[in-house]
C-alpha atoms as a PDB file:
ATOM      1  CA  UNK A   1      23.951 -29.550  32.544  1.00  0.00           C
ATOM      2  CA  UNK A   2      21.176 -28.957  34.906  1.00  0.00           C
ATOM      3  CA  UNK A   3      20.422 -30.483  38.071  1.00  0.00           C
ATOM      4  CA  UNK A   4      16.714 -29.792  38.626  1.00  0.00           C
ATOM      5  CA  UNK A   5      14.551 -26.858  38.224  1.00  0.00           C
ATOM      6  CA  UNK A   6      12.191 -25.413  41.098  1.00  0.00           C
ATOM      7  CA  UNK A   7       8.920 -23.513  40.096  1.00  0.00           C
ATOM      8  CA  UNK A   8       6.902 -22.111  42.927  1.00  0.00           C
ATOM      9  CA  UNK A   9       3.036 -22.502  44.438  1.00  0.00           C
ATOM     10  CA  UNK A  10       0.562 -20.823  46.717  1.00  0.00           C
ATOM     11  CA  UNK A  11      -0.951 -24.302  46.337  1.00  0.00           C
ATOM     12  CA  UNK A  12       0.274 -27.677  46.319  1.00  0.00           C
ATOM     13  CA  UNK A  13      -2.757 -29.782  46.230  1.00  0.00           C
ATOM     14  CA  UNK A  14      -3.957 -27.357  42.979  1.00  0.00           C
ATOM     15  CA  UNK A  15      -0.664 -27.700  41.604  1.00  0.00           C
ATOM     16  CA  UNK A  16      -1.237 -31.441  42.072  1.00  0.00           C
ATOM     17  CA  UNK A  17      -4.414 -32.246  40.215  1.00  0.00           C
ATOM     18  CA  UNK A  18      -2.287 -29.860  37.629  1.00  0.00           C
ATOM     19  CA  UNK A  19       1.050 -31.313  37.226  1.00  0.00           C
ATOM     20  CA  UNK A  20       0.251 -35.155  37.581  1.00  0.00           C
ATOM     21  CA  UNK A  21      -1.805 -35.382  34.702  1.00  0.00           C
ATOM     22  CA  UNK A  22       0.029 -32.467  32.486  1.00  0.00           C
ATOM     23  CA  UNK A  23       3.055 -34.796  33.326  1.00  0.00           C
ATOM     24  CA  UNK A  24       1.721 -37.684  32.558  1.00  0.00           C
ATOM     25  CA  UNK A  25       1.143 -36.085  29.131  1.00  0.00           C
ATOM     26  CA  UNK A  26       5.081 -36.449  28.077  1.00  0.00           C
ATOM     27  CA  UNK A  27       5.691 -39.512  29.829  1.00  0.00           C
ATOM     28  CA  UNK A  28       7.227 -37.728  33.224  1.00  0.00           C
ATOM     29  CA  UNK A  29       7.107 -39.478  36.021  1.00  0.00           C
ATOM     30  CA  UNK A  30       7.625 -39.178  39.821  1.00  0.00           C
ATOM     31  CA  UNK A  31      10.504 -40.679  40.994  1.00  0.00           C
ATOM     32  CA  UNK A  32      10.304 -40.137  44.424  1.00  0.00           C
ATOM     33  CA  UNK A  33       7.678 -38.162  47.282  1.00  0.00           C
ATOM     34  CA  UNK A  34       9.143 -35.592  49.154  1.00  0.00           C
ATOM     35  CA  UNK A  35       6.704 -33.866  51.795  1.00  0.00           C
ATOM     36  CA  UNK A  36       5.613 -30.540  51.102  1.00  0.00           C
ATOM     37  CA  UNK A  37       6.746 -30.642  46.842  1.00  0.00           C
ATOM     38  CA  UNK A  38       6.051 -32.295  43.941  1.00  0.00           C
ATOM     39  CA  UNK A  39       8.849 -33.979  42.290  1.00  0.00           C
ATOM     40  CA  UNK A  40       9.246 -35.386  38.637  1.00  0.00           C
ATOM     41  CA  UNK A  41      11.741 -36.470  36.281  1.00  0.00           C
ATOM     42  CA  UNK A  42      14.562 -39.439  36.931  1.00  0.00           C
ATOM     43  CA  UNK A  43      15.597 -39.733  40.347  1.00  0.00           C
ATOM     44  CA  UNK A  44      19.537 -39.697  38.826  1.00  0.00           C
ATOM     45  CA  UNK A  45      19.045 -36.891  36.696  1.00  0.00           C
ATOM     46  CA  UNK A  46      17.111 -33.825  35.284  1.00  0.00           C
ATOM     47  CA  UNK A  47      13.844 -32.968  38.155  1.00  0.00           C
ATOM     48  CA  UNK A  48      11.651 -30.440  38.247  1.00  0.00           C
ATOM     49  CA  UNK A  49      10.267 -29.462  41.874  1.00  0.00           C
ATOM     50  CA  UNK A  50       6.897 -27.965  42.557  1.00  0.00           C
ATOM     51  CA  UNK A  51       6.985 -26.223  46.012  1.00  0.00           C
ATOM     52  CA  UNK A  52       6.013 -23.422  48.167  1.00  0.00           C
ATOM     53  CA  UNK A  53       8.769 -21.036  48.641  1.00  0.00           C
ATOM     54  CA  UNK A  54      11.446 -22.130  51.798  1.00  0.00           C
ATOM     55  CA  UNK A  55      10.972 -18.469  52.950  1.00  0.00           C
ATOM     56  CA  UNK A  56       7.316 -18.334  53.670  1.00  0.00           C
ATOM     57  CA  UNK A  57       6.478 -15.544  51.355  1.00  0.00           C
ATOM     58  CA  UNK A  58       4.324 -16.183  48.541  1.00  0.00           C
ATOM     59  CA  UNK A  59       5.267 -17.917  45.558  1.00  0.00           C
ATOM     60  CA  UNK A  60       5.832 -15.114  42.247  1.00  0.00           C
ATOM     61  CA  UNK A  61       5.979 -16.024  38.840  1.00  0.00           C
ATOM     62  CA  UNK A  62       8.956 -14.541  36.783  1.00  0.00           C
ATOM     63  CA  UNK A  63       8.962 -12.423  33.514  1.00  0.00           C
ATOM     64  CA  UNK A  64      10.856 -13.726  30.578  1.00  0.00           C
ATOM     65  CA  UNK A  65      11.543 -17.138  32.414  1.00  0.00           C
ATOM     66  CA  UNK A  66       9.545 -20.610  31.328  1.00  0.00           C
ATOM     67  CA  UNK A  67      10.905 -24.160  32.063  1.00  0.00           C
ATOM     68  CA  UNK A  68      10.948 -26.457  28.371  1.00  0.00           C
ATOM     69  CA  UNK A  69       9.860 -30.130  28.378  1.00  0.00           C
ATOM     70  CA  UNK A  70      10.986 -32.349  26.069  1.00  0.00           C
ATOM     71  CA  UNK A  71       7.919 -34.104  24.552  1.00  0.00           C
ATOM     72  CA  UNK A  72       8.229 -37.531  22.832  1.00  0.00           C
ATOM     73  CA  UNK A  73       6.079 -36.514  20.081  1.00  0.00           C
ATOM     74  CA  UNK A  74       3.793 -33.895  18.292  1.00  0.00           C
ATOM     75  CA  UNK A  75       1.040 -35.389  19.219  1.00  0.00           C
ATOM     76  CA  UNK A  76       2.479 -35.606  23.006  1.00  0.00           C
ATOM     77  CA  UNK A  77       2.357 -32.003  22.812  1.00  0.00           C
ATOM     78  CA  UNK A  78      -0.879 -31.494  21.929  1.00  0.00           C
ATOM     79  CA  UNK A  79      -1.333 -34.244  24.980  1.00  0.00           C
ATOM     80  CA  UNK A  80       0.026 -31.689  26.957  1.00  0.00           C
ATOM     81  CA  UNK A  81      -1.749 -28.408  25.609  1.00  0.00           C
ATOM     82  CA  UNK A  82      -5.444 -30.261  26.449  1.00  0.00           C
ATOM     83  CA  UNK A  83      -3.997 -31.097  29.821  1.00  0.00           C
ATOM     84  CA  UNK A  84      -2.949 -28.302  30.640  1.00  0.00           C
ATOM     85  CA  UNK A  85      -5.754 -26.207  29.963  1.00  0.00           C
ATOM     86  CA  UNK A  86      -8.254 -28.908  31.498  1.00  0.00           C
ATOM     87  CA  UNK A  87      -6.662 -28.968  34.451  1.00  0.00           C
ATOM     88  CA  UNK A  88      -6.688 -25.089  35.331  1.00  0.00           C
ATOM     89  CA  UNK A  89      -3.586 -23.867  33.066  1.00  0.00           C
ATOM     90  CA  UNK A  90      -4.125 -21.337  30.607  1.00  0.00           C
ATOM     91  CA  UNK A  91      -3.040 -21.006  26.894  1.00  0.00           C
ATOM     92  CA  UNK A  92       0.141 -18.767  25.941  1.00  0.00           C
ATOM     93  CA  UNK A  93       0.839 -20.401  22.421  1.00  0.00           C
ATOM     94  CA  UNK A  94      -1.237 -23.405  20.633  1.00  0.00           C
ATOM     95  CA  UNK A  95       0.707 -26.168  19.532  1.00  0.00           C
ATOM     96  CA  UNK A  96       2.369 -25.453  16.244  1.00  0.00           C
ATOM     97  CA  UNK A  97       5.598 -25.163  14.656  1.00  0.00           C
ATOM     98  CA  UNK A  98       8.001 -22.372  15.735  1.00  0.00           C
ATOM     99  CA  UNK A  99      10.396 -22.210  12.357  1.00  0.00           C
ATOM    100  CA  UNK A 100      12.255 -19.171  13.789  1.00  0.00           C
ATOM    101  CA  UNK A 101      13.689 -21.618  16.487  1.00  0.00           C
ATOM    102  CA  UNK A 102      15.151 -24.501  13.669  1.00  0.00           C
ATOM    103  CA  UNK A 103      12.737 -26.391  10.981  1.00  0.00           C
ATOM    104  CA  UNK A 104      11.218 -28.777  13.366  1.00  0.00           C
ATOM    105  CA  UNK A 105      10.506 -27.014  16.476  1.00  0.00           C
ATOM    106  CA  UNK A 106       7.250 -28.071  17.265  1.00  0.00           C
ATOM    107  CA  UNK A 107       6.138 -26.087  20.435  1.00  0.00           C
ATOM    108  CA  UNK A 108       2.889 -25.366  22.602  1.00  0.00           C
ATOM    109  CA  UNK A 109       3.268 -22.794  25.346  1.00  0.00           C
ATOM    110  CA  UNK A 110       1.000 -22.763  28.654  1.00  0.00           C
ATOM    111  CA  UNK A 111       0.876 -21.349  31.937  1.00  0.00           C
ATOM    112  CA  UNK A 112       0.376 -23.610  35.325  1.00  0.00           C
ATOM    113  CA  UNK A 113      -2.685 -22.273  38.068  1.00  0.00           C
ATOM    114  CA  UNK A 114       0.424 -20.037  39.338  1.00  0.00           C
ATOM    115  CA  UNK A 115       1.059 -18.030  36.693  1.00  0.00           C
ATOM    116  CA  UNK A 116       4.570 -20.068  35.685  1.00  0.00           C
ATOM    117  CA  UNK A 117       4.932 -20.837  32.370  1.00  0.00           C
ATOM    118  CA  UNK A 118       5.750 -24.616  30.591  1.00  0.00           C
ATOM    119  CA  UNK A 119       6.703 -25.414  26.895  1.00  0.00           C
ATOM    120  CA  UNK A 120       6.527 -28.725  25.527  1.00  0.00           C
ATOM    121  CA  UNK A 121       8.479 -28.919  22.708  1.00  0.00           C
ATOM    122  CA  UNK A 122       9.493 -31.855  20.226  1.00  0.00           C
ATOM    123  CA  UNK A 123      12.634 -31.649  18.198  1.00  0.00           C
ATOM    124  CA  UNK A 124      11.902 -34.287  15.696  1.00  0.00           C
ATOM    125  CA  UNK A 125      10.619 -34.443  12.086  1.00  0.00           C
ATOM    126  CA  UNK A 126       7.279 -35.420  11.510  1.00  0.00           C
ATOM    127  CA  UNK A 127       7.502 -39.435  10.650  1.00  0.00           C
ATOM    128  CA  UNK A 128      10.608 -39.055  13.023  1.00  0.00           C
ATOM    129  CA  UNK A 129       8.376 -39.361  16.349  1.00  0.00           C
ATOM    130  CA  UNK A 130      10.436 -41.097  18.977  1.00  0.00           C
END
């Protein structure tokens, strides 16, 4: 459905040492450099950009918005909870289930040096790991 999704920075080189290795996490690679953003995902379908704004103002976070990665595993999101917060994210939600969502939601919720917040989430049953 989607083509890509674009998340802001006031810093590419601290969103960097942040995405690569929080990426890395869920198996998300980069398929292809483009100067001044950070670019991951397939180059034929979903991406998700990392740049500073086109307009020269400063990148802003939204309210009620977060961008969901599909993780591989539970244990791929707990990958990508440590990451995160070792590489200057912060915590909004420890890895856990999130029953309210369907019976094996398995979630963990964390916000990138900019203030934009990432899920990792895993759809499968435990045993079920892809």
């Amino acid at each position: 459905m989607f083509s890509h999704v674009t998340l802001g920075t006031r810093d590419l080189d601290r969103a960097r040492a942040f995405y690569e290795p929080v990426m890395a996490t869920l198996g998300i690679g980069q398929p292809f450099n483009m100067t001044g953003a950070l670019v991951f995902g397939e180059a034929a379908g979903m991406k998700l950009f990392i740049l500073e704004p086109f307009d020269g103002r400063p990148a802003a976070r939204g309210n009620g918005n977060h961008v969901a990665l599909v993780a591989p595993s539970r244990a791929a999101v707990h990958a990508f909870h440590t990451a995160a917060l070792q590489h200057g994210g912060t915590d909004t939600g420890i890895p856990g289930l999130r029953p309210h969502y369907h019976a094996n939601y398995y979630a963990a919720y964390v916000r990138d040096p900019d203030g934009n917040k990432l899920q990792a989430v895993c759809h499968h049953e435990v045993g079920a790991d892809a």
